[in-house]
PDB file of N, CA and C in Angstrom:
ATOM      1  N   UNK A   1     150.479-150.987  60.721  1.00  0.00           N
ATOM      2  CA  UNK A   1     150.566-151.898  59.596  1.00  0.00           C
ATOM      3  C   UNK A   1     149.249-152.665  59.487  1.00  0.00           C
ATOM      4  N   UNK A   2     148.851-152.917  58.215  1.00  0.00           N
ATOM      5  CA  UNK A   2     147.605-153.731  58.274  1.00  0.00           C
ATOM      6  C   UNK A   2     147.556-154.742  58.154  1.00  0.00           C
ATOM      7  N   UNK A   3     146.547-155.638  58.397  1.00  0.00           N
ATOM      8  CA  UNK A   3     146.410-157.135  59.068  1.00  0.00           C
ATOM      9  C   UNK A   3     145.758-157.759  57.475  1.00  0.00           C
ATOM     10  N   UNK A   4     146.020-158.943  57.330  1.00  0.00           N
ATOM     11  CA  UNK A   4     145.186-159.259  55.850  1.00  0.00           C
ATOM     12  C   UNK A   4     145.053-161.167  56.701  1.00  0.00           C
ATOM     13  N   UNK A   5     144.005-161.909  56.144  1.00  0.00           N
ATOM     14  CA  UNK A   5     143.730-162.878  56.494  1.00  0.00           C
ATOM     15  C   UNK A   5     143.516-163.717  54.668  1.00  0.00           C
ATOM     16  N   UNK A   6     143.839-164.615  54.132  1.00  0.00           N
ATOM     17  CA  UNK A   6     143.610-165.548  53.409  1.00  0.00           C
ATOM     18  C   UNK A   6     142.668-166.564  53.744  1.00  0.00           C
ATOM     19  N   UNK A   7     141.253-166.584  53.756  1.00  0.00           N
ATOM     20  CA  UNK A   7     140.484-168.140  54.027  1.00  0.00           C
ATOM     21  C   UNK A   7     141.166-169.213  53.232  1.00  0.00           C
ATOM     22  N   UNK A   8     141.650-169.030  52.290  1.00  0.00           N
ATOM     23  CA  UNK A   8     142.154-170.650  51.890  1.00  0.00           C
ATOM     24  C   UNK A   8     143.349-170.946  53.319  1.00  0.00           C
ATOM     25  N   UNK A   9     144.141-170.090  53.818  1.00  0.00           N
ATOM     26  CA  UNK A   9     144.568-170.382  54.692  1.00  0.00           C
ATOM     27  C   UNK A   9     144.571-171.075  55.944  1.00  0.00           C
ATOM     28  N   UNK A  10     142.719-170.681  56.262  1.00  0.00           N
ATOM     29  CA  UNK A  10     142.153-171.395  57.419  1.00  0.00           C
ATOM     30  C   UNK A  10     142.036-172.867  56.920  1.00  0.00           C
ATOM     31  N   UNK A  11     141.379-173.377  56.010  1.00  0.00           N
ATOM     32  CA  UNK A  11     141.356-174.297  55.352  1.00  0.00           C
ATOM     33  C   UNK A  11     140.331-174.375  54.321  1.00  0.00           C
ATOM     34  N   UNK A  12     139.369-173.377  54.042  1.00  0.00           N
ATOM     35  CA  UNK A  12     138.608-173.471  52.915  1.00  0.00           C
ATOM     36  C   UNK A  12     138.733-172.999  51.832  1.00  0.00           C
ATOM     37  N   UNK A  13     138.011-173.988  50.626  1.00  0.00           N
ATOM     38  CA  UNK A  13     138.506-173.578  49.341  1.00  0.00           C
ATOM     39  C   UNK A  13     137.906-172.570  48.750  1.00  0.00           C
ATOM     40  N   UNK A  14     138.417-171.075  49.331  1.00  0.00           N
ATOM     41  CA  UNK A  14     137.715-169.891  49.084  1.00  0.00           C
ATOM     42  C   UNK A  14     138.888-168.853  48.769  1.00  0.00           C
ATOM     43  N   UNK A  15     138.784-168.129  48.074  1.00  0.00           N
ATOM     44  CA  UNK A  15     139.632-167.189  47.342  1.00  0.00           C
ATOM     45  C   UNK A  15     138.869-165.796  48.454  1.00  0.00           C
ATOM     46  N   UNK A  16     138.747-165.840  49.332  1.00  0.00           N
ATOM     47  CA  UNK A  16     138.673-164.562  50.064  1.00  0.00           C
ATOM     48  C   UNK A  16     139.689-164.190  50.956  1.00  0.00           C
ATOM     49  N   UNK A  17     139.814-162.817  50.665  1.00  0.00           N
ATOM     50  CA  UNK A  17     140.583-162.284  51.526  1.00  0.00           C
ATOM     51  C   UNK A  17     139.794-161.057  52.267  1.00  0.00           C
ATOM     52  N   UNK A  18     140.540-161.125  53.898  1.00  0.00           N
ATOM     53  CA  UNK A  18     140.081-159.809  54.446  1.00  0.00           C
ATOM     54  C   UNK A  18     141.358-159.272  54.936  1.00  0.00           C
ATOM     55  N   UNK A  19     140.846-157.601  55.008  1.00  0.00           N
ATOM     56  CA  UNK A  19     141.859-157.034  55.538  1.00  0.00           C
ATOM     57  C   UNK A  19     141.221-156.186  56.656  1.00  0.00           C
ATOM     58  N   UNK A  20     142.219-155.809  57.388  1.00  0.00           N
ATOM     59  CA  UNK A  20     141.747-154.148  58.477  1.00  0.00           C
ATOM     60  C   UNK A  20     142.785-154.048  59.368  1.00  0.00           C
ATOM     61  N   UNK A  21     142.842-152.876  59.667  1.00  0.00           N
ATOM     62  CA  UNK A  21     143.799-152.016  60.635  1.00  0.00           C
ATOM     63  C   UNK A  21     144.627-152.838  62.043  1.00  0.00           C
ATOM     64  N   UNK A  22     143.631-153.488  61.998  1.00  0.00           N
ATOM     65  CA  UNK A  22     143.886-154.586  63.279  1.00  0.00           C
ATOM     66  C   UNK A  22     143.345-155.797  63.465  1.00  0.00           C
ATOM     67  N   UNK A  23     143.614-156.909  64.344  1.00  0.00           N
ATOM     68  CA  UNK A  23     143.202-158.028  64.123  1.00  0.00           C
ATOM     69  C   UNK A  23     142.051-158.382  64.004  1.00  0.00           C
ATOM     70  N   UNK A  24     141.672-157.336  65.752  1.00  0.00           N
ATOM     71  CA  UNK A  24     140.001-157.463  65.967  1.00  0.00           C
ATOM     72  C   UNK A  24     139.673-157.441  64.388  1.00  0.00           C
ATOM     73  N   UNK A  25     139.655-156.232  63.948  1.00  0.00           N
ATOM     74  CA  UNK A  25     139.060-156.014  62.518  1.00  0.00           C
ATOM     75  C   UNK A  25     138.326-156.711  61.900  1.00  0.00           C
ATOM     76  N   UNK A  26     139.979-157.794  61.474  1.00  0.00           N
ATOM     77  CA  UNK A  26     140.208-159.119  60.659  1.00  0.00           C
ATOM     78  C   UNK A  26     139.015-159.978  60.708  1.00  0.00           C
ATOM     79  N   UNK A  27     138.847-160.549  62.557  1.00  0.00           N
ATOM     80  CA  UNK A  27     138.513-161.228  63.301  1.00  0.00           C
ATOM     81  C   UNK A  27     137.197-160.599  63.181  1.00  0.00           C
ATOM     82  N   UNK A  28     136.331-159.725  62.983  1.00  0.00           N
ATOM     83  CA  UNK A  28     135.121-159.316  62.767  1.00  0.00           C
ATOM     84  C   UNK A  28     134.639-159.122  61.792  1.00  0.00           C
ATOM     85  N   UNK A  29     135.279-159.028  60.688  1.00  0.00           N
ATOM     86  CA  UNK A  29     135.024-159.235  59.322  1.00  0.00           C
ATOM     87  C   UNK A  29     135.273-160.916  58.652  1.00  0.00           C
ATOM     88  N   UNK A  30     135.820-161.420  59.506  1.00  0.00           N
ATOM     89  CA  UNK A  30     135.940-163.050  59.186  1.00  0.00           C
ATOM     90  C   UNK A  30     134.824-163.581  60.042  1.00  0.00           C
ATOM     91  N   UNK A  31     134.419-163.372  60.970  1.00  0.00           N
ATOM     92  CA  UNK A  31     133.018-163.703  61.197  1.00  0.00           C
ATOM     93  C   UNK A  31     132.133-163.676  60.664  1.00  0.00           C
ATOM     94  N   UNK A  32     131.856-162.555  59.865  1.00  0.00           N
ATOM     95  CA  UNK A  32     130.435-162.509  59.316  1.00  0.00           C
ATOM     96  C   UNK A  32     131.069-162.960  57.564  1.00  0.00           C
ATOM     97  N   UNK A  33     132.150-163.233  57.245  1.00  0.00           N
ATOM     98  CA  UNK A  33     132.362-164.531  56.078  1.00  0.00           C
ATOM     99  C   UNK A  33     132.324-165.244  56.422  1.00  0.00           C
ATOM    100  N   UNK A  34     132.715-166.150  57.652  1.00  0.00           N
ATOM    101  CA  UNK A  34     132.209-167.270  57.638  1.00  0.00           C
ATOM    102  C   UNK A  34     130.571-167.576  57.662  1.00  0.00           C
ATOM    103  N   UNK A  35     129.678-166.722  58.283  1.00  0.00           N
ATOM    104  CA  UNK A  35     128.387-166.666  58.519  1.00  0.00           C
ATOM    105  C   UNK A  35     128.164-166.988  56.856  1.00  0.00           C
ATOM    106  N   UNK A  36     128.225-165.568  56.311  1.00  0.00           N
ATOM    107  CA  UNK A  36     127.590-165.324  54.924  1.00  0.00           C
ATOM    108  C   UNK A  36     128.028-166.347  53.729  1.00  0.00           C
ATOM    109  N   UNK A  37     129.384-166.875  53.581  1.00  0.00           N
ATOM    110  CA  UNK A  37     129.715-167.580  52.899  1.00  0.00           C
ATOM    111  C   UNK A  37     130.371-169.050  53.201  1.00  0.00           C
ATOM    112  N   UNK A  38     130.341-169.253  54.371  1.00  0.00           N
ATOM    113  CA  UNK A  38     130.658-171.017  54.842  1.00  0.00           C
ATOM    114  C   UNK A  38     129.283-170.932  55.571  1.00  0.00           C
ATOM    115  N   UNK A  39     128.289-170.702  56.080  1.00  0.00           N
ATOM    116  CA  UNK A  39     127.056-170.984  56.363  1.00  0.00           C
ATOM    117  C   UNK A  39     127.595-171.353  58.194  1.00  0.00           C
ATOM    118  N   UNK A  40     128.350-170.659  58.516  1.00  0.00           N
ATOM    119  CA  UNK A  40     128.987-171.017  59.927  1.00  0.00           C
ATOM    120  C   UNK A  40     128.503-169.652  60.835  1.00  0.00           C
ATOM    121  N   UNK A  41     127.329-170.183  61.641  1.00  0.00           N
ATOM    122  CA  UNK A  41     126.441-169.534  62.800  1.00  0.00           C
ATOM    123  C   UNK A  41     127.122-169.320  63.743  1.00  0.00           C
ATOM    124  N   UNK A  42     128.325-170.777  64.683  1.00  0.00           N
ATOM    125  CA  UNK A  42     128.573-170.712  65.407  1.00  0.00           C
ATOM    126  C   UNK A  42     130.448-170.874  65.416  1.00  0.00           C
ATOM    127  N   UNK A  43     130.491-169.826  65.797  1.00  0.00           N
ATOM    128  CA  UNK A  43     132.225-170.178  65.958  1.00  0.00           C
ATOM    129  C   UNK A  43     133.119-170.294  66.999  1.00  0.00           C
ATOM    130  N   UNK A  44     133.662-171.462  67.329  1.00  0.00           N
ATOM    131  CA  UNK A  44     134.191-172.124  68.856  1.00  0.00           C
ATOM    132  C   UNK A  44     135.339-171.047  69.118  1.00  0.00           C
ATOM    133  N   UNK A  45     135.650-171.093  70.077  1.00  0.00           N
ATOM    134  CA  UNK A  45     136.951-170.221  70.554  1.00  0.00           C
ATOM    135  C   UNK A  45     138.201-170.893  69.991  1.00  0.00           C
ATOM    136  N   UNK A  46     137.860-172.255  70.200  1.00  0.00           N
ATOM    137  CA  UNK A  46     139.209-173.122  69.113  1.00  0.00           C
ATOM    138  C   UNK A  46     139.377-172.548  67.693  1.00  0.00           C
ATOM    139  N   UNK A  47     137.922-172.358  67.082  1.00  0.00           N
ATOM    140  CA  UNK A  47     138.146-171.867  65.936  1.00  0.00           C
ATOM    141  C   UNK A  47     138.702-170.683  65.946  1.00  0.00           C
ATOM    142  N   UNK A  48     138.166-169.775  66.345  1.00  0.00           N
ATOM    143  CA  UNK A  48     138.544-168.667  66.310  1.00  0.00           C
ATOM    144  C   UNK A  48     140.463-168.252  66.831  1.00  0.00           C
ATOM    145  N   UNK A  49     140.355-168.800  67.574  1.00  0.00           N
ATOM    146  CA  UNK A  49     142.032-168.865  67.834  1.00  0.00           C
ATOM    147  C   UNK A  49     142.617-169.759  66.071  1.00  0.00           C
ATOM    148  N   UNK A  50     142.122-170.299  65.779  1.00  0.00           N
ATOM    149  CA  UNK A  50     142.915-170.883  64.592  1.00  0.00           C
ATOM    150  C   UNK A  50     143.034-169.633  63.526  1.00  0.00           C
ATOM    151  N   UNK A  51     141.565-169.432  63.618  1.00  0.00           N
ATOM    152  CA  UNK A  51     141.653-168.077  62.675  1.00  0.00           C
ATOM    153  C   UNK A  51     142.650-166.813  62.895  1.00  0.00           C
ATOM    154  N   UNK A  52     142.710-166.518  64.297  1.00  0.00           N
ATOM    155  CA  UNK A  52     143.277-165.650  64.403  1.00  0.00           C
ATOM    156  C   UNK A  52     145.138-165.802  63.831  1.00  0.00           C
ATOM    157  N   UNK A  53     145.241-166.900  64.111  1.00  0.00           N
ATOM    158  CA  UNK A  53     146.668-167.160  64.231  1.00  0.00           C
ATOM    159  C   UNK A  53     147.290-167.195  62.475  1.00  0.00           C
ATOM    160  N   UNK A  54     146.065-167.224  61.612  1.00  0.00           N
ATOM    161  CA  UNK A  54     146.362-167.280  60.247  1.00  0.00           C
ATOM    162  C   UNK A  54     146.856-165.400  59.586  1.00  0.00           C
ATOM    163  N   UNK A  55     146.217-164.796  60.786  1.00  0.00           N
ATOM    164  CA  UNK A  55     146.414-163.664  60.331  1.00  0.00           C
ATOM    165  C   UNK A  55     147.998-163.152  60.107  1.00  0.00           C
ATOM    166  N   UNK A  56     148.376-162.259  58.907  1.00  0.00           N
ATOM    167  CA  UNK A  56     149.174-161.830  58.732  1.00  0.00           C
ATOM    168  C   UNK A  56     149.579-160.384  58.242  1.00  0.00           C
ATOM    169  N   UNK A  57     150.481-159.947  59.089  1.00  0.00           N
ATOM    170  CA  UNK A  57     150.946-158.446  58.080  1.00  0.00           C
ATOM    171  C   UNK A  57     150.865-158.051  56.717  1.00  0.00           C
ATOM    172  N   UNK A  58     149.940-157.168  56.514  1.00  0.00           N
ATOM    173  CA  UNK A  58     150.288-156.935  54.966  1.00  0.00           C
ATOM    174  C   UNK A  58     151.535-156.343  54.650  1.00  0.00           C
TER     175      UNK A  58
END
């Protein structure tokens, strides 16, 4: 089943969505949005656990 993530979910006011096969995926393609489009270099393990936990089944 595939994984889909909502950023307005994390908390920003962004209409992006990612998807992929698996979380990692998610979680590696939401990295480099946050890089490219929240200007976010560095991402804490806190964050990243927040992120992860937003993820959901498509």
């Amino acid at each position: 089943m595939a994984k889909v993530l909502h950023c307005r979910d994390v908390g920003f006011d962004c209409e992006g969505v990612i998807s992929g096969d698996t979380e990692d995926d998610v979680m590696t393609q939401a990295a480099e949005h946050a890089r490219t489009a929240h200007d976010m270099d560095d991402i804490t393990p806190e964050t990243a656990e927040q992120i992860r936990s937003k993820i959901r089944d498509e």
